[in-house]
N, C-alpha and C. Protein backbone atom coordinates (compact mmCIF):
# COMPACT_ATOMS: atom_id res chain seq x y z
N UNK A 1 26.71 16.19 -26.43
CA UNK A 1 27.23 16.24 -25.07
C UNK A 1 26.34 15.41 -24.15
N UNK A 2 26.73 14.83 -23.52
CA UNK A 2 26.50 14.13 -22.30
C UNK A 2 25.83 14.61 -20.99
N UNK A 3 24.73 14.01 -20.69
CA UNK A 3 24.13 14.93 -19.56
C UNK A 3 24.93 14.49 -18.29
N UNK A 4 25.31 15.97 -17.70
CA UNK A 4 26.06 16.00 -16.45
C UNK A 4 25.44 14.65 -15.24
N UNK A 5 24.39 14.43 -15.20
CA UNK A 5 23.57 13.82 -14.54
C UNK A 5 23.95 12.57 -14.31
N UNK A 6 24.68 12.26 -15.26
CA UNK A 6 25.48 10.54 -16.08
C UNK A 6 26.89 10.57 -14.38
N UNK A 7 26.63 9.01 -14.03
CA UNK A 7 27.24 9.34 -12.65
C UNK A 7 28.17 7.85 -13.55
N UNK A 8 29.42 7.73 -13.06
CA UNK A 8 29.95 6.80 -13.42
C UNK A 8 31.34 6.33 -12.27
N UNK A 9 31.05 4.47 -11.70
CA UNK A 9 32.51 4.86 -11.21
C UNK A 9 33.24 4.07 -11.18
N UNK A 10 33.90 4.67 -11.31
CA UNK A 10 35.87 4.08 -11.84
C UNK A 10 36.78 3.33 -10.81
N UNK A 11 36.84 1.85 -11.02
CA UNK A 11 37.48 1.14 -10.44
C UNK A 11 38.59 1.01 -10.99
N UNK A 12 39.99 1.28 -10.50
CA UNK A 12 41.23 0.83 -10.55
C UNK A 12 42.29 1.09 -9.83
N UNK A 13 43.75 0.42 -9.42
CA UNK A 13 43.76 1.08 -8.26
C UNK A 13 45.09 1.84 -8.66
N UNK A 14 45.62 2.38 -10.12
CA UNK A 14 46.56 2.92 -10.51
C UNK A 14 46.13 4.14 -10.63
N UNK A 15 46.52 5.16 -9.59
CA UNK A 15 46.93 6.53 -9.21
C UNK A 15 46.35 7.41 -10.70
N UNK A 16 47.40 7.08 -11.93
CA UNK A 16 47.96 7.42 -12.81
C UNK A 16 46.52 7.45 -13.56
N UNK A 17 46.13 6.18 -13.96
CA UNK A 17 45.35 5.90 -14.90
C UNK A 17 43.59 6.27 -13.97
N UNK A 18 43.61 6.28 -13.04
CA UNK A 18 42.28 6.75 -12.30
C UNK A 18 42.13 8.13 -12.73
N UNK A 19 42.94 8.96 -12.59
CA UNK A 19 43.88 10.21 -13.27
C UNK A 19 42.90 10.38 -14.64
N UNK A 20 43.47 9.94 -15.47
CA UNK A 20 43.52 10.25 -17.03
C UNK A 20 42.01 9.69 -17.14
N UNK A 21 41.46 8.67 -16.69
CA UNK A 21 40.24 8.27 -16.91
C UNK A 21 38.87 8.81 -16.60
N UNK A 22 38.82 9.91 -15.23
CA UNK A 22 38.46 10.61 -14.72
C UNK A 22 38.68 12.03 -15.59
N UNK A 23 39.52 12.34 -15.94
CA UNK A 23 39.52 13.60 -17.07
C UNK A 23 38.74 13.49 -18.37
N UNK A 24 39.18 12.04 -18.78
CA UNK A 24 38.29 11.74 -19.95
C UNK A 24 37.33 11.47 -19.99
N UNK A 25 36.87 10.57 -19.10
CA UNK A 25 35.07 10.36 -19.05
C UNK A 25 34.55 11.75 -18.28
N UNK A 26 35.33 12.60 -17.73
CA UNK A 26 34.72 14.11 -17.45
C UNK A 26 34.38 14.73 -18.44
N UNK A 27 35.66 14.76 -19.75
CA UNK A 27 35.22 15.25 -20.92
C UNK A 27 34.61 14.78 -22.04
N UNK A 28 33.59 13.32 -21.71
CA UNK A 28 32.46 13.14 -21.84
C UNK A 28 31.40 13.72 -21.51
N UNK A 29 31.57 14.19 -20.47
CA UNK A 29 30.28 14.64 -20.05
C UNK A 29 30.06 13.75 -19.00
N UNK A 30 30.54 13.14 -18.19
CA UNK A 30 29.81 12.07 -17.08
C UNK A 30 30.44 12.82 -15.78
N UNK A 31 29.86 12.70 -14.86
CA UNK A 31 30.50 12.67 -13.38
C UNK A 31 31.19 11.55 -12.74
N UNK A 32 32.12 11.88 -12.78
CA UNK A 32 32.93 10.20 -12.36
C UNK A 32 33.70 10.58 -10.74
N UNK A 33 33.29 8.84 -9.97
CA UNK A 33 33.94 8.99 -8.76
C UNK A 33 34.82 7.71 -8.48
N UNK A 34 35.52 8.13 -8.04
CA UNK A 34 37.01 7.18 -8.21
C UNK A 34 37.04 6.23 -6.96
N UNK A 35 37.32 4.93 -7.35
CA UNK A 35 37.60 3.80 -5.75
C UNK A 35 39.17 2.97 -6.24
N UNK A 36 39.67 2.93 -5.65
CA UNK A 36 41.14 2.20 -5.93
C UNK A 36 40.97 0.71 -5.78
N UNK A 37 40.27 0.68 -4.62
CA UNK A 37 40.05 -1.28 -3.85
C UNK A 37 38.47 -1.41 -3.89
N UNK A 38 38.28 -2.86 -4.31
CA UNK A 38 37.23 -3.66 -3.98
C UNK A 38 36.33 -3.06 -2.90
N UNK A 39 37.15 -2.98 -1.76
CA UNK A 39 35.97 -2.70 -0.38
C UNK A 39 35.62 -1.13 -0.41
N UNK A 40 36.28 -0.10 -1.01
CA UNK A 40 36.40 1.27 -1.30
C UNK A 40 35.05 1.15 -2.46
N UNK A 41 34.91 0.18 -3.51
CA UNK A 41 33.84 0.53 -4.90
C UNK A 41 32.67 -0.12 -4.34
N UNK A 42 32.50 -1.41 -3.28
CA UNK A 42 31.47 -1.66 -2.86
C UNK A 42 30.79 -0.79 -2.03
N UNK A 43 31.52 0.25 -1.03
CA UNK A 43 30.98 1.15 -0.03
C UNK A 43 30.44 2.29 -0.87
N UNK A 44 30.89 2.54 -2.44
CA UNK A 44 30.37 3.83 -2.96
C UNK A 44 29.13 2.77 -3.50
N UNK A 45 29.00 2.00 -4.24
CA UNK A 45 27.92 1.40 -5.19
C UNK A 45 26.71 1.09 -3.86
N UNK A 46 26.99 0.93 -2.73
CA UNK A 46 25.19 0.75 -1.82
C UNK A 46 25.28 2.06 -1.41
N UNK A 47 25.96 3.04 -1.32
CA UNK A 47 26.03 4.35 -0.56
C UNK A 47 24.98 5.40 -1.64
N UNK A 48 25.67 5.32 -2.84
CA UNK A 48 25.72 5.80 -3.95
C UNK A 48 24.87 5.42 -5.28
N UNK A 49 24.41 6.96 -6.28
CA UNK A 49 23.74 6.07 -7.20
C UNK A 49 24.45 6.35 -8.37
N UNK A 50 24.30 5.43 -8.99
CA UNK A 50 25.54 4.98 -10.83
C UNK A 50 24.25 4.97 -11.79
N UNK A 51 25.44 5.38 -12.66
CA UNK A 51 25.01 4.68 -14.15
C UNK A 51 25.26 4.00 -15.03
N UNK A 52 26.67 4.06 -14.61
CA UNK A 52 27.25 2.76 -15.26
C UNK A 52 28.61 2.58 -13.90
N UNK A 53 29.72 1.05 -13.95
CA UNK A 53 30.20 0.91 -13.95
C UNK A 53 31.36 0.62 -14.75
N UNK A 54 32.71 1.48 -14.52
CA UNK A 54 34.09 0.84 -15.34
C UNK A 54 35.25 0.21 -14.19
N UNK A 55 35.82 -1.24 -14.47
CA UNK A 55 36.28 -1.73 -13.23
C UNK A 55 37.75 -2.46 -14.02
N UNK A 56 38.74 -2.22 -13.62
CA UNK A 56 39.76 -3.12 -13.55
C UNK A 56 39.43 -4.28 -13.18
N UNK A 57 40.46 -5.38 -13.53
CA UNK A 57 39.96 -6.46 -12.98
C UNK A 57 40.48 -6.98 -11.41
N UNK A 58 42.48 -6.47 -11.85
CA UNK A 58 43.95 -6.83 -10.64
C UNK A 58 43.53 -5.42 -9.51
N UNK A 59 42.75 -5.90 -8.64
CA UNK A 59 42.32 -4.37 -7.25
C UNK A 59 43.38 -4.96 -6.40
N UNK A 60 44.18 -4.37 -5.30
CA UNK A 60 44.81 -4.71 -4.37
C UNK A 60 44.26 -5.22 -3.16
N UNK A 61 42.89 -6.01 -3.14
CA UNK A 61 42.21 -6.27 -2.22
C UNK A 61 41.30 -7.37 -2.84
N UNK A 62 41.37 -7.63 -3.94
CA UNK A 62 40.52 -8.51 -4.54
C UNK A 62 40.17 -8.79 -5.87
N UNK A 63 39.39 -9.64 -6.77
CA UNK A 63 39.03 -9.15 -8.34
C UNK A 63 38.22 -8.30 -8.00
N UNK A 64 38.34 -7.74 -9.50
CA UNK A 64 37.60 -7.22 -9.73
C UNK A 64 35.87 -7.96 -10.58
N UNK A 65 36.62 -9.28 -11.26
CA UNK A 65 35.52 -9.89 -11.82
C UNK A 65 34.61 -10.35 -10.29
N UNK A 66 35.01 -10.53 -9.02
CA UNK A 66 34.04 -11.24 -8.29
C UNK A 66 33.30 -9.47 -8.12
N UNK A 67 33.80 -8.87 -7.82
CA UNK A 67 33.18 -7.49 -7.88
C UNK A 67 32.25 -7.21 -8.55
N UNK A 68 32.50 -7.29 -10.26
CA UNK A 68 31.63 -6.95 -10.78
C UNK A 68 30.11 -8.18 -10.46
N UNK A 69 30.50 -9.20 -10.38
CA UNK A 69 29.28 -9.73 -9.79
C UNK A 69 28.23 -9.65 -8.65
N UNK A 70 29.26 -8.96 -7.48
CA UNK A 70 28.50 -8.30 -6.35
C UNK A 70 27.86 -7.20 -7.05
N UNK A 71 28.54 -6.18 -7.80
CA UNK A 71 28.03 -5.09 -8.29
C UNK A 71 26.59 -5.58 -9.64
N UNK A 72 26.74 -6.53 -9.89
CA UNK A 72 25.52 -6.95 -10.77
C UNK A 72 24.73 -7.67 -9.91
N UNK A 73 24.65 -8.50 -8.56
CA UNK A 73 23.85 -8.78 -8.06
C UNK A 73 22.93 -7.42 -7.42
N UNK A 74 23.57 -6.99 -6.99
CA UNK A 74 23.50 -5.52 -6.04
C UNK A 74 22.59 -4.46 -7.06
N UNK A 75 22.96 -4.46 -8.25
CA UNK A 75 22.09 -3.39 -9.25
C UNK A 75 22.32 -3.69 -10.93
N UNK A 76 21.19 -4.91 -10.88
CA UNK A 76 21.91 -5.26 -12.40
C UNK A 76 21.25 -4.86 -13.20
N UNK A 77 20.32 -3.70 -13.05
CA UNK A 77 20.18 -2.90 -14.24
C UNK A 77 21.23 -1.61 -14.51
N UNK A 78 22.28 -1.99 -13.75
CA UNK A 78 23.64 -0.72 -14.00
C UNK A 78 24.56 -1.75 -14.93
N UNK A 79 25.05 -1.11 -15.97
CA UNK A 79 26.22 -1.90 -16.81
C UNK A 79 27.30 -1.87 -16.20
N UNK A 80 27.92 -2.83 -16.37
CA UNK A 80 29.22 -3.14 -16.48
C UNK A 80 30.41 -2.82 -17.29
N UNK A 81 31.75 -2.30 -17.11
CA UNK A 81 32.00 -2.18 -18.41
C UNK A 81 33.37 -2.33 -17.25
N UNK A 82 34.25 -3.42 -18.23
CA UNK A 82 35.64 -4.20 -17.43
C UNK A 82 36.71 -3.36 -18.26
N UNK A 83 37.40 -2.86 -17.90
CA UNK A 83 38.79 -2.14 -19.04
C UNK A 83 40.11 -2.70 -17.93
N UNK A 84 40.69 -3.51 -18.94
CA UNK A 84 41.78 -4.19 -18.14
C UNK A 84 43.24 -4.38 -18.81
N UNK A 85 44.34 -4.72 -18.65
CA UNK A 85 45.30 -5.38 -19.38
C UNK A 85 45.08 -6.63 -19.88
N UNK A 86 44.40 -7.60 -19.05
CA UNK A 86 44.48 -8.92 -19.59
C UNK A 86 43.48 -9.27 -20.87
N UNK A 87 44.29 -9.68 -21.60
CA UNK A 87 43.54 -9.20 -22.92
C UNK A 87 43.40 -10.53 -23.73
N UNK A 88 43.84 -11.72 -22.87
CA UNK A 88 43.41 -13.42 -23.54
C UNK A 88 41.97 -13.60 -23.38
N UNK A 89 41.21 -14.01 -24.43
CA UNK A 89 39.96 -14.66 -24.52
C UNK A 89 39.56 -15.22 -23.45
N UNK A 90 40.24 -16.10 -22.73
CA UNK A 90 39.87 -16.27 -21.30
C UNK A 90 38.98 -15.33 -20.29
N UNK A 91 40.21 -14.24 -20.68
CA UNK A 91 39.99 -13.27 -19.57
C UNK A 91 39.06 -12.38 -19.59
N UNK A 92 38.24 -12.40 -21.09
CA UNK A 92 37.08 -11.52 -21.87
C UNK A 92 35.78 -12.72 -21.42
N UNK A 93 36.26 -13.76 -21.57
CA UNK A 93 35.13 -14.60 -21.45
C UNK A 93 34.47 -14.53 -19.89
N UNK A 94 36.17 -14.59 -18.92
CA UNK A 94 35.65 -14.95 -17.51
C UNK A 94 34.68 -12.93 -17.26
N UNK A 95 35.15 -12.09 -17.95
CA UNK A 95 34.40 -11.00 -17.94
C UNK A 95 33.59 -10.95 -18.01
N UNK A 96 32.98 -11.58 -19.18
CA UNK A 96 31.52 -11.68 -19.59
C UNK A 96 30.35 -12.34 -18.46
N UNK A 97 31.43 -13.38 -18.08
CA UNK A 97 30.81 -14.35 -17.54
C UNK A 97 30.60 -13.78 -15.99
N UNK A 98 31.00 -12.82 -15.46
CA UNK A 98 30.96 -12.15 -13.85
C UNK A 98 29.77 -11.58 -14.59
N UNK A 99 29.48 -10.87 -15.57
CA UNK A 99 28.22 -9.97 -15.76
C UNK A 99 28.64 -8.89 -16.16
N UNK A 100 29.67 -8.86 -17.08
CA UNK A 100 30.42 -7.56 -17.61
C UNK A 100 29.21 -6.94 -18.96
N UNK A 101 29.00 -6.15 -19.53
CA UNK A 101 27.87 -5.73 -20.38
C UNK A 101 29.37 -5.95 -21.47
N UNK A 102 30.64 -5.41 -21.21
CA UNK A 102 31.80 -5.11 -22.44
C UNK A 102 33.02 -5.57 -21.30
N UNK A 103 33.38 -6.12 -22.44
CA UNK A 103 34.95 -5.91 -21.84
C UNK A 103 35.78 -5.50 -22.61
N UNK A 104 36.90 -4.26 -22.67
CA UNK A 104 37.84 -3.67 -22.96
C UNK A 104 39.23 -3.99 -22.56
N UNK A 105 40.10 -3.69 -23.49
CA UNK A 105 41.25 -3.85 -22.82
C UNK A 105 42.05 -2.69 -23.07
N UNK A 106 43.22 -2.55 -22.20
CA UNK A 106 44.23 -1.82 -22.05
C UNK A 106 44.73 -1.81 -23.09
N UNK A 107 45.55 -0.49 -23.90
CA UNK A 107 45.28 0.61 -23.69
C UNK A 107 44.09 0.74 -24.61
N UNK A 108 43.34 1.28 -24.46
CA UNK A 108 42.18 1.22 -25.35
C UNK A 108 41.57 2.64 -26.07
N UNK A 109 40.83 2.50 -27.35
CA UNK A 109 41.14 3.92 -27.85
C UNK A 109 40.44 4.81 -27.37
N UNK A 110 40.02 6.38 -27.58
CA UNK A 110 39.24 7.13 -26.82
C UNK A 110 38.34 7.23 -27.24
N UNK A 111 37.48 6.83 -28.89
CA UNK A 111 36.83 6.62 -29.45
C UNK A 111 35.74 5.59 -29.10
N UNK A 112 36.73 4.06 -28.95
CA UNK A 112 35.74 3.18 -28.36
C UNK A 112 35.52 3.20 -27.07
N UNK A 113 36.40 3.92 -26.28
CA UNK A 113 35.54 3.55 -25.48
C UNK A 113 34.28 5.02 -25.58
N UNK A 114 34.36 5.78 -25.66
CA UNK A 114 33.17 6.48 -25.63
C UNK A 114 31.97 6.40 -26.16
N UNK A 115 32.18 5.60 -27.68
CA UNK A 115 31.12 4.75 -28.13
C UNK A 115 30.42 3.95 -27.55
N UNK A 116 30.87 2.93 -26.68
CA UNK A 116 30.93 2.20 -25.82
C UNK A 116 30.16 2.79 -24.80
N UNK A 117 30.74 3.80 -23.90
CA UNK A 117 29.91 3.91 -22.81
C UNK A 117 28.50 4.44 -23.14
N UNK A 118 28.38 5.50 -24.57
CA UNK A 118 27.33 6.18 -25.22
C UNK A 118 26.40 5.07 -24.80
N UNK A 119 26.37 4.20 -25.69
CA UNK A 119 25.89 3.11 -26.28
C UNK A 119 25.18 2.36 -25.00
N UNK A 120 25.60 1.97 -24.61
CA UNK A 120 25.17 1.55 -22.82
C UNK A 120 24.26 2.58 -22.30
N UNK A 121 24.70 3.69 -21.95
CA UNK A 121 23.87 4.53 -21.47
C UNK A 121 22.57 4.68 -21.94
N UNK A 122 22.43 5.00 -23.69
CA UNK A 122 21.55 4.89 -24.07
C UNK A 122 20.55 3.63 -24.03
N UNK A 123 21.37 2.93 -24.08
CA UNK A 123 19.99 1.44 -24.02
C UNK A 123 19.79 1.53 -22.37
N UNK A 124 20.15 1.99 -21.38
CA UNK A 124 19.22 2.16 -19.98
C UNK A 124 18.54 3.00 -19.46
N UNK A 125 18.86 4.13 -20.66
CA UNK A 125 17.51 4.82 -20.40
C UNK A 125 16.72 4.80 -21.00
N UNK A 126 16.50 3.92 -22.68
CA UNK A 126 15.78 3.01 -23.15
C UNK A 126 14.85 2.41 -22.14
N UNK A 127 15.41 1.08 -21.41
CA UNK A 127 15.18 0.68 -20.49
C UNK A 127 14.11 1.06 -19.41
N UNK A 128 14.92 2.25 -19.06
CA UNK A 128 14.31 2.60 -17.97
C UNK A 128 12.58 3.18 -18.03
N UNK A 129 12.25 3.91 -19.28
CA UNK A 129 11.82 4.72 -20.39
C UNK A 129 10.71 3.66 -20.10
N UNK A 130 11.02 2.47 -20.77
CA UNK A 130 9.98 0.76 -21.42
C UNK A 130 9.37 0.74 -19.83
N UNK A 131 9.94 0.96 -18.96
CA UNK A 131 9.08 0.01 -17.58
C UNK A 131 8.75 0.85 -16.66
């Protein structure tokens, strides 16, 4: 189990799927707080402290890839982690390339991604641990 302590937050701006994603990374074990738009995930990420980020890319206010780069300039020892529909190599690459730690795509299983976020988590408090 996952220490409650694990803060995580969830960019996307579908009702539905903020929903289901928030239940599931709850029943991880993480605390997750939800932003729909760009200017909504930037006001929680300087307000607020994370441990990881998960971000759509299509926000109704902006990308999300220029996002995740504010959000990696802003605290780039917090991961990244992009879960999106667009699922062309392009669109993994231009991920990578904003400063994504993973990129995922839609619909994606519940397995990886929890591996996934495990996995991250653990190497920053690795991290954190080393310095």
């Amino acid at each position: 189990m996952t220490s409650p302590s694990r803060r995580v937050l969830c960019v996307d701006d579908d009702a539905d799927t903020c929903e289901m994603l928030s239940i599931l990374l709850e029943s991880f074990g993480y605390e997750t707080v939800i932003a729909q738009t760009c200017a909504e995930a930037w006001r929680l990420a300087q307000s607020e402290r994370f441990d990881l980020y998960l971000l759509d890319i299509w926000l109704p206010d902006g990308s999300g890839l220029d996002l995740c780069k504010q959000l990696c300039t802003l605290n780039p020892q917090i991961p990244v982690v992009i879960l999106s529909a667009a699922a062309y190599k392009a669109d993994r690459v231009a991920g990578i390339e904003a400063g994504a730690a993973v990129y995922l795509t839609k619909p994606v299983e519940v397995e990886v991604l929890e591996s996934t976020l495990k996995r991250l988590m653990e190497e920053r408090e690795t991290e954190k641990r080393m310095n």
